[in-house]
C-alpha atoms as a PDB file:
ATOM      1  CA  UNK A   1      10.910  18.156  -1.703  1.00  0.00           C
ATOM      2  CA  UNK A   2       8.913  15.002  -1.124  1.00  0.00           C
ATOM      3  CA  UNK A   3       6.802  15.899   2.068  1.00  0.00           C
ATOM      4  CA  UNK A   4       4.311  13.460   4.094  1.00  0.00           C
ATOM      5  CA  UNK A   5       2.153  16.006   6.022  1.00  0.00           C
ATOM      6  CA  UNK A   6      -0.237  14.420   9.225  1.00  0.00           C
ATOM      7  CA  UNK A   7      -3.549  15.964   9.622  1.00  0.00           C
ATOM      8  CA  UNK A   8      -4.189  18.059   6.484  1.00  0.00           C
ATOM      9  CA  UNK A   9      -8.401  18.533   7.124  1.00  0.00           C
ATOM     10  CA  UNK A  10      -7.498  20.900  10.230  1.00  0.00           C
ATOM     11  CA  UNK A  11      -7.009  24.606   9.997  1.00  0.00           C
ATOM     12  CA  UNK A  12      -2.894  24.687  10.353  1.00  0.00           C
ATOM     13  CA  UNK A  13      -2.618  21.200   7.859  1.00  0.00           C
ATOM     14  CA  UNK A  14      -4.823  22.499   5.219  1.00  0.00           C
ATOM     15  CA  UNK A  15      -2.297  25.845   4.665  1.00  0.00           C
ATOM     16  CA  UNK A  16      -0.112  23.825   4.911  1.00  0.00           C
ATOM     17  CA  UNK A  17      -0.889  21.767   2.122  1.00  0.00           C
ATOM     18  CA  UNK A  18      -1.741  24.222   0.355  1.00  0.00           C
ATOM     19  CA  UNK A  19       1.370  26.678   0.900  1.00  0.00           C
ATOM     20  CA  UNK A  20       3.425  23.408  -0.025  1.00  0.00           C
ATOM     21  CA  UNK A  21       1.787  22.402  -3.565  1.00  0.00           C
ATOM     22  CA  UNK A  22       1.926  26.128  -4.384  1.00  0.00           C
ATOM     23  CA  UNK A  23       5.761  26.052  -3.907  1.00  0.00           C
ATOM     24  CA  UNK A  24       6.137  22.936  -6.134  1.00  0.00           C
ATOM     25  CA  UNK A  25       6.623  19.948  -3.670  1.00  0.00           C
ATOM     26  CA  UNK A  26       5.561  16.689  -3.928  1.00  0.00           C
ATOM     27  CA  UNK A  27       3.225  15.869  -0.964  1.00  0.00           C
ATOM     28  CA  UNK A  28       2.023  12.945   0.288  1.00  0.00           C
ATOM     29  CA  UNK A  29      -1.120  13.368   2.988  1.00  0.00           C
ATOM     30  CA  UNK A  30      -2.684  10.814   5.272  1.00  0.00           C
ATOM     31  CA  UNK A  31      -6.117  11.580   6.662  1.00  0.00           C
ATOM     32  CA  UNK A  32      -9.084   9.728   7.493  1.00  0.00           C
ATOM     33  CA  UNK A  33     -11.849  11.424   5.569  1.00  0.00           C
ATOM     34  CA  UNK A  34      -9.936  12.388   2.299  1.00  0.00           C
ATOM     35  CA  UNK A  35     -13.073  13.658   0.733  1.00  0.00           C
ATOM     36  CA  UNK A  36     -12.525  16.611   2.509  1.00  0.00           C
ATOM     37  CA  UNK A  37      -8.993  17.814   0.746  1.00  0.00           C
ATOM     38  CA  UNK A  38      -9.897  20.750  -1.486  1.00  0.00           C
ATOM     39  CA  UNK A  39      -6.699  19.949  -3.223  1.00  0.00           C
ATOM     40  CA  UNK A  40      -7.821  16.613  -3.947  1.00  0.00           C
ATOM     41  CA  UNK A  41      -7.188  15.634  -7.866  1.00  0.00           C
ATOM     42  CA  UNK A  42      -4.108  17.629  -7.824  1.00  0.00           C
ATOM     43  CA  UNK A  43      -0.951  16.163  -9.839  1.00  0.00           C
ATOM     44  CA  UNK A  44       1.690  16.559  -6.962  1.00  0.00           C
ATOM     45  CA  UNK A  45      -0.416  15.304  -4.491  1.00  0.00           C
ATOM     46  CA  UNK A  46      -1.134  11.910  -3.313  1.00  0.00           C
ATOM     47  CA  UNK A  47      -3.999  10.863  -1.113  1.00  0.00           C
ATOM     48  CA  UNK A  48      -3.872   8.315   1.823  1.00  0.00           C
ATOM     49  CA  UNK A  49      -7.210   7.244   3.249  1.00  0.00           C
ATOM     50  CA  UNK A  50      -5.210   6.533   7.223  1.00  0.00           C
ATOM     51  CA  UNK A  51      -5.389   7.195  11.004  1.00  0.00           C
ATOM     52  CA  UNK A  52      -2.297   7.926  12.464  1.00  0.00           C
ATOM     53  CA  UNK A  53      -3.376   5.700  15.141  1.00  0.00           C
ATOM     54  CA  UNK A  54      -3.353   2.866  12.973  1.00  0.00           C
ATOM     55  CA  UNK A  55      -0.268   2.831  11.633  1.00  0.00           C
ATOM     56  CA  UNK A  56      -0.518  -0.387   9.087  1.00  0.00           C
ATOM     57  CA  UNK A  57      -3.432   2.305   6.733  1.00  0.00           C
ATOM     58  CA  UNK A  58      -0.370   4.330   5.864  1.00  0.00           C
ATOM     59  CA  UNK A  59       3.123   3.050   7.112  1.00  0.00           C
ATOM     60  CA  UNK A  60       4.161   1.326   3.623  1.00  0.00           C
ATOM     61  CA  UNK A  61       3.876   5.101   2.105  1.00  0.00           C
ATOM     62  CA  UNK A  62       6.950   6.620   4.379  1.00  0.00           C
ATOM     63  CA  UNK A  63       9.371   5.483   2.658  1.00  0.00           C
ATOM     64  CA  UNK A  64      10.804   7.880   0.061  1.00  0.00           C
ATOM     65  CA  UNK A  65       9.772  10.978   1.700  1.00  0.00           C
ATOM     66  CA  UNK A  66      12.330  13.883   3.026  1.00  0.00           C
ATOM     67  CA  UNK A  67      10.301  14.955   5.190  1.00  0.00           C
ATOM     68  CA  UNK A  68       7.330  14.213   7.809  1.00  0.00           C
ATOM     69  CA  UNK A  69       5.500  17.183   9.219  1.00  0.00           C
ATOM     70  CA  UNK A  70       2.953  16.923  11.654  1.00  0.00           C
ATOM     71  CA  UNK A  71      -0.492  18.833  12.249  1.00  0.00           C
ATOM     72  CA  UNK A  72      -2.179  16.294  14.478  1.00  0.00           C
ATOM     73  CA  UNK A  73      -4.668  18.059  16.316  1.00  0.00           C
ATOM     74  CA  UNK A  74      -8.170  16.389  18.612  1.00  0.00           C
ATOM     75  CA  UNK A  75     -11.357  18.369  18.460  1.00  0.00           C
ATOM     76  CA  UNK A  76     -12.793  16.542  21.718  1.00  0.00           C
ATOM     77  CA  UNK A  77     -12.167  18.273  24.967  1.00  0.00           C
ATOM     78  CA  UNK A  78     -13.911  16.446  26.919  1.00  0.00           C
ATOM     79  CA  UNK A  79     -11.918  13.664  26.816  1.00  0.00           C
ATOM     80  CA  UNK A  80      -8.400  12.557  27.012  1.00  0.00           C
ATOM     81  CA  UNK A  81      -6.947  11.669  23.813  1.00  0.00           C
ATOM     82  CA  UNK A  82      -3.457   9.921  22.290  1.00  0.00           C
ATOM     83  CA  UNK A  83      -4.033  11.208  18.856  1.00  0.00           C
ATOM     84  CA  UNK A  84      -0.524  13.396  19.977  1.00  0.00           C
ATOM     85  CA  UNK A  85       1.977  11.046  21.427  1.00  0.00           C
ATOM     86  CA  UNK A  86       0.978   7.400  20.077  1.00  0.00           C
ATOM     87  CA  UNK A  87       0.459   9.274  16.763  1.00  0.00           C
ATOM     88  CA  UNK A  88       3.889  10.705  16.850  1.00  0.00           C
ATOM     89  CA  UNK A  89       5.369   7.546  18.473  1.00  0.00           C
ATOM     90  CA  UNK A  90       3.257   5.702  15.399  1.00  0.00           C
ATOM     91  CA  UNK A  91       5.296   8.222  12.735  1.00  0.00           C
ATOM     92  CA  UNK A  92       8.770   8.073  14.219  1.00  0.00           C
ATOM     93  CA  UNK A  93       8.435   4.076  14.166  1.00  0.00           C
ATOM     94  CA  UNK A  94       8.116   4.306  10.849  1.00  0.00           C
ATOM     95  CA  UNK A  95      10.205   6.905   9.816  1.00  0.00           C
ATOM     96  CA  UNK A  96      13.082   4.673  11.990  1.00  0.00           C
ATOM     97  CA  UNK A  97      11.893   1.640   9.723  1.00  0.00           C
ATOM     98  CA  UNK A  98      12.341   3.396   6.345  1.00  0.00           C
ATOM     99  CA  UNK A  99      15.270   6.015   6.870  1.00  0.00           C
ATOM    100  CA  UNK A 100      13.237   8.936   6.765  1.00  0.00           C
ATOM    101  CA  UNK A 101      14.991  11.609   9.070  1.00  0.00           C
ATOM    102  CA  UNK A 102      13.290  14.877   9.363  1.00  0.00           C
ATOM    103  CA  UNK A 103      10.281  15.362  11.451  1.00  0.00           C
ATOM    104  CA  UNK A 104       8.518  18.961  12.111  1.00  0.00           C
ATOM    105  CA  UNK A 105       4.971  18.601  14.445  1.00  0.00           C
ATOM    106  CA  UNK A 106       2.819  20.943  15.945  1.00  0.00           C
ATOM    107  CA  UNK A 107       2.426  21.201  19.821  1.00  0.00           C
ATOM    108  CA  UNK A 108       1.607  24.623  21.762  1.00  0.00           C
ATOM    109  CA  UNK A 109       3.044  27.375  23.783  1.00  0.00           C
ATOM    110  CA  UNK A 110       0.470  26.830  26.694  1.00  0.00           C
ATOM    111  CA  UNK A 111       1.754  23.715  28.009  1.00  0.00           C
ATOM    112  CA  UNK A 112       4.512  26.537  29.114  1.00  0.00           C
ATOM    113  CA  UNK A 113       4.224  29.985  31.367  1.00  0.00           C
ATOM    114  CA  UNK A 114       7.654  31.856  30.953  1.00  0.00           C
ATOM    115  CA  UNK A 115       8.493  33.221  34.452  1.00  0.00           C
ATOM    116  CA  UNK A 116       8.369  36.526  32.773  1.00  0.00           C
ATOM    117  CA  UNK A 117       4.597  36.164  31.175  1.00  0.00           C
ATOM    118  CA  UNK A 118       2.740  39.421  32.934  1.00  0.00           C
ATOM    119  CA  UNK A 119       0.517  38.127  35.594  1.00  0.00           C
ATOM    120  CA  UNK A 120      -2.963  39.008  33.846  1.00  0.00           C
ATOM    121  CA  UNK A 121      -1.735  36.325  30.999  1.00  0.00           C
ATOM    122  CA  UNK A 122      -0.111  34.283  33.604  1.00  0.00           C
ATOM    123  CA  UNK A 123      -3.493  33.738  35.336  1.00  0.00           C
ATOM    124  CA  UNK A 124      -5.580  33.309  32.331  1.00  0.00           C
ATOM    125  CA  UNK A 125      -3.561  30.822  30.727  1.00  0.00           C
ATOM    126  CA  UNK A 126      -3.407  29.035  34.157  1.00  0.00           C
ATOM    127  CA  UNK A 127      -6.915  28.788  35.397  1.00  0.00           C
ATOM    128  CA  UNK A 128      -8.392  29.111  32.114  1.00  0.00           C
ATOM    129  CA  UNK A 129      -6.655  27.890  29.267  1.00  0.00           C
ATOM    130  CA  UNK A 130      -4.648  25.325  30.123  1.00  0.00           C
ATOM    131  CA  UNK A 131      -8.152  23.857  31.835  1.00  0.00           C
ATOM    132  CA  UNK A 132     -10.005  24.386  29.038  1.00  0.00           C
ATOM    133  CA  UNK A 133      -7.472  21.913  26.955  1.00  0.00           C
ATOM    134  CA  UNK A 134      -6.086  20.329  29.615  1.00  0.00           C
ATOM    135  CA  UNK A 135      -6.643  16.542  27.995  1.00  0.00           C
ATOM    136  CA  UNK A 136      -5.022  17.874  24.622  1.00  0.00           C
ATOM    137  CA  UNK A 137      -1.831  19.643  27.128  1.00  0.00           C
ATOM    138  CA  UNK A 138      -1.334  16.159  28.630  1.00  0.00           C
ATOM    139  CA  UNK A 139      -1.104  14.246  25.664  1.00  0.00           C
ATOM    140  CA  UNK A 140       0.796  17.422  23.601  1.00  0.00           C
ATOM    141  CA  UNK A 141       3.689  17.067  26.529  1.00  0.00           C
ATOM    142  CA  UNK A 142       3.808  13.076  26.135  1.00  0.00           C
ATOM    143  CA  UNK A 143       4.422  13.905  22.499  1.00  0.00           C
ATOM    144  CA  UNK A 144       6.884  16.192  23.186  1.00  0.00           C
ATOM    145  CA  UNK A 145       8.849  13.981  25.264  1.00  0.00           C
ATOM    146  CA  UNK A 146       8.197  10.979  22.933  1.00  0.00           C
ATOM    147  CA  UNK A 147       9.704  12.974  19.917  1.00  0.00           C
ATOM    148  CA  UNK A 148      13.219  14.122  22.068  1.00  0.00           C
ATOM    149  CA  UNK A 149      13.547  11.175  23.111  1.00  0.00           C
ATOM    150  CA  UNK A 150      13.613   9.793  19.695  1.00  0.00           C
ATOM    151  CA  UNK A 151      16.776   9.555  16.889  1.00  0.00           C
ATOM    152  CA  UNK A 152      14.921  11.550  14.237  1.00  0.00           C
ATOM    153  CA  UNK A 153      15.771  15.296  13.594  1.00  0.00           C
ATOM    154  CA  UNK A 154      13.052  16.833  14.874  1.00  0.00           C
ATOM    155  CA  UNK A 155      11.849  20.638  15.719  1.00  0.00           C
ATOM    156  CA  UNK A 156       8.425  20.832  18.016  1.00  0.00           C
ATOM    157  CA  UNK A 157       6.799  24.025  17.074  1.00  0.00           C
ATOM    158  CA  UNK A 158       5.054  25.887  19.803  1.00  0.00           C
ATOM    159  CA  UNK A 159       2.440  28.123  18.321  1.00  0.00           C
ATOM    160  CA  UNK A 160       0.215  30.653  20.428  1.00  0.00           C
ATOM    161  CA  UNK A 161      -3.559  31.416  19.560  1.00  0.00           C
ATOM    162  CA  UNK A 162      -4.135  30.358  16.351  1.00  0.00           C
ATOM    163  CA  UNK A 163      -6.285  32.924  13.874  1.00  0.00           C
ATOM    164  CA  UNK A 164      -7.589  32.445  10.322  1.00  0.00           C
ATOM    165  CA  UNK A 165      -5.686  35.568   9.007  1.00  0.00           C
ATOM    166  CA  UNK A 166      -3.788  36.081   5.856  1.00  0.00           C
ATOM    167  CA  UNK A 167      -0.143  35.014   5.267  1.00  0.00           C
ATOM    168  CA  UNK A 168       2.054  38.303   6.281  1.00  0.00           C
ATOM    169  CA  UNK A 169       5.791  36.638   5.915  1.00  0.00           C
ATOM    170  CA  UNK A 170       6.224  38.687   9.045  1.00  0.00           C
ATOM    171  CA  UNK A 171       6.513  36.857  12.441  1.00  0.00           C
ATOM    172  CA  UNK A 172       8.759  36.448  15.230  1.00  0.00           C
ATOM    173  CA  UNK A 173      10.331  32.921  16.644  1.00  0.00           C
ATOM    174  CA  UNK A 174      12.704  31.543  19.437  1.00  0.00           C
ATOM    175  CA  UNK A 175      14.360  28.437  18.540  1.00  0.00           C
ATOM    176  CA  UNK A 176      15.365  26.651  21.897  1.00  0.00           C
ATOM    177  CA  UNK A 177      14.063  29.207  24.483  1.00  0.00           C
ATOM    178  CA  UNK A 178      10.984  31.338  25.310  1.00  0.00           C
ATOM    179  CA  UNK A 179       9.503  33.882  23.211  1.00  0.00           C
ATOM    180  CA  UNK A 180       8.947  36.917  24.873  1.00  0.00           C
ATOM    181  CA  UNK A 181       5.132  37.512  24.553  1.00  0.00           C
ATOM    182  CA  UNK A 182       3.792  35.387  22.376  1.00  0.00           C
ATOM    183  CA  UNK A 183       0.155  36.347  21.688  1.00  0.00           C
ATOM    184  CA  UNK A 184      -1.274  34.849  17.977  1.00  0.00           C
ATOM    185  CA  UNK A 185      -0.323  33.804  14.632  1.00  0.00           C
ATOM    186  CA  UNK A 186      -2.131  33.315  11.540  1.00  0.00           C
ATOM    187  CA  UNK A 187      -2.630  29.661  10.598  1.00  0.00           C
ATOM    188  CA  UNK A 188      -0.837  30.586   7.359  1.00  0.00           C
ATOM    189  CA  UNK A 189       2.043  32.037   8.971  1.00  0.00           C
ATOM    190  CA  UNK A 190       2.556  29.158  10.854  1.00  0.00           C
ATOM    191  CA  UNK A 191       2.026  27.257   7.847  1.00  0.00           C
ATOM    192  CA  UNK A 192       4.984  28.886   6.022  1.00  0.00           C
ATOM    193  CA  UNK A 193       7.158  29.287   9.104  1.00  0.00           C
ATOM    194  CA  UNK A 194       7.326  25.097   8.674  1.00  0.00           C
ATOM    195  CA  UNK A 195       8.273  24.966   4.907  1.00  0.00           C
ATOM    196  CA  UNK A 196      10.222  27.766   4.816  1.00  0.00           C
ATOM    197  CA  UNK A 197      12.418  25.460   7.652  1.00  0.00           C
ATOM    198  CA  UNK A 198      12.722  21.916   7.063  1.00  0.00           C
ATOM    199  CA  UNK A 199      15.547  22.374   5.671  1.00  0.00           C
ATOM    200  CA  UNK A 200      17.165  24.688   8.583  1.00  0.00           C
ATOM    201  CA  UNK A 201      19.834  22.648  10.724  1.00  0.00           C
ATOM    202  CA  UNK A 202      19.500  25.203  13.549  1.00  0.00           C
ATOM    203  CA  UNK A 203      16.045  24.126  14.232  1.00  0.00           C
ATOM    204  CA  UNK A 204      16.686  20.617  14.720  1.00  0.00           C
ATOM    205  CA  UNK A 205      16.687  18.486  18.286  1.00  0.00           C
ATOM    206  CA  UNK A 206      14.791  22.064  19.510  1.00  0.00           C
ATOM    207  CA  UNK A 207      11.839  23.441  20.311  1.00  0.00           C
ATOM    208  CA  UNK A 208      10.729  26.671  18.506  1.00  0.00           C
ATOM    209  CA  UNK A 209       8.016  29.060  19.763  1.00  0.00           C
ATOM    210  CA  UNK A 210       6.760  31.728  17.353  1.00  0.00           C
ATOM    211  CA  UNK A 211       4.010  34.383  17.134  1.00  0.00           C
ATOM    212  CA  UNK A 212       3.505  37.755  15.408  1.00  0.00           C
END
């Protein structure tokens, strides 16, 4: 497939990219220091020196793709960001201008507390995490709303705690309701979880929470 991946420097992007040159697509990435893809120079991969927030560094490069997947992510807690919802509103824009349908993007399973989350993990993810990143939470729920509200076939994926460990194959996911105690994934998981789907009907216009 011809993918356009968002935000291939972070932890999640980077397997990503990787995981999808490895498979034999064609990708396409868009990032604003491309120095630091160590896949750069590769032959089925084409750099884009962009911000998502500025849309006119990368929007004539949409067309053509199958597929947009997003792994937009901020750094800054202290501050609120829009790097989530005007970047996704930025993407579907042009995905609506050039025909490009499918769109897959990252968001996170603590903007949520399932009513049947045990209390310990109810109250840590209450007073704690969802403090902690409460700037990124706001702007991850605009993007969530942005992207169902749009016409492109989308799937939000809703990842717990994120680790650095090695790619199993072996995870579990809910596609349109809660997961029943979601606790980690490995980055590479996560990253294969999205490939191994963009092509799955099932998963479109829903929201799909997975951990190990």
């Amino acid at each position: 497939m011809k993918l356009l991946i968002f935000g291939p420097t972070g932890g999640s992007g980077a397997q990503l990219l990787t995981q999808a040159l490895d498979a034999g697509h064609d990708v396409t990435v868009v990032a604003r220091d491309p120095g630091r893809i160590s896949a750069a120079g590769h032959a089925r991969l084409t750099l884009i020196t962009g911000d998502v927030l500025e849309p006119r560094t990368w929007e004539a490069a949409v067309g053509g793709h199958e597929a947009v997947l997003s792994c937009l992510g901020s750094r800054d807690r202290k501050h609120p960001t829009t790097v989530y919802s005007q970047g996704a509103a930025n993407i579907i824009d042009a995905m609506s201008q050039t025909g490009v349908r499918r769109l897959m993007c990252l968001s996170s399973a603590g903007l949520e507390i399932p009513p049947e989350t045990p209390l310990p993990q109810k109250l840590v993810t209450r007073f704690l995490i969802q403090r902690l990143y409460r700037h990124g939470y706001t702007d991850m729920a605009a993007m969530e709303r942005v992207v169902a509200a749009s016409a492109v076939d989308w799937t939000v994926i809703r990842p717990p705690m994120l680790t650095d460990g090695p790619l199993t194959g072996r995870y579990r996911a809910a596609v349109g309701r809660h997961l029943a105690n979601p606790r980690r994934i490995s980055r590479a998981d996560l990253a294969h979880y999205m490939l191994s789907h963009v092509e799955d009907h099932d998963t479109w216009q829903r929201t799909v929470e997975i951990s190990s």
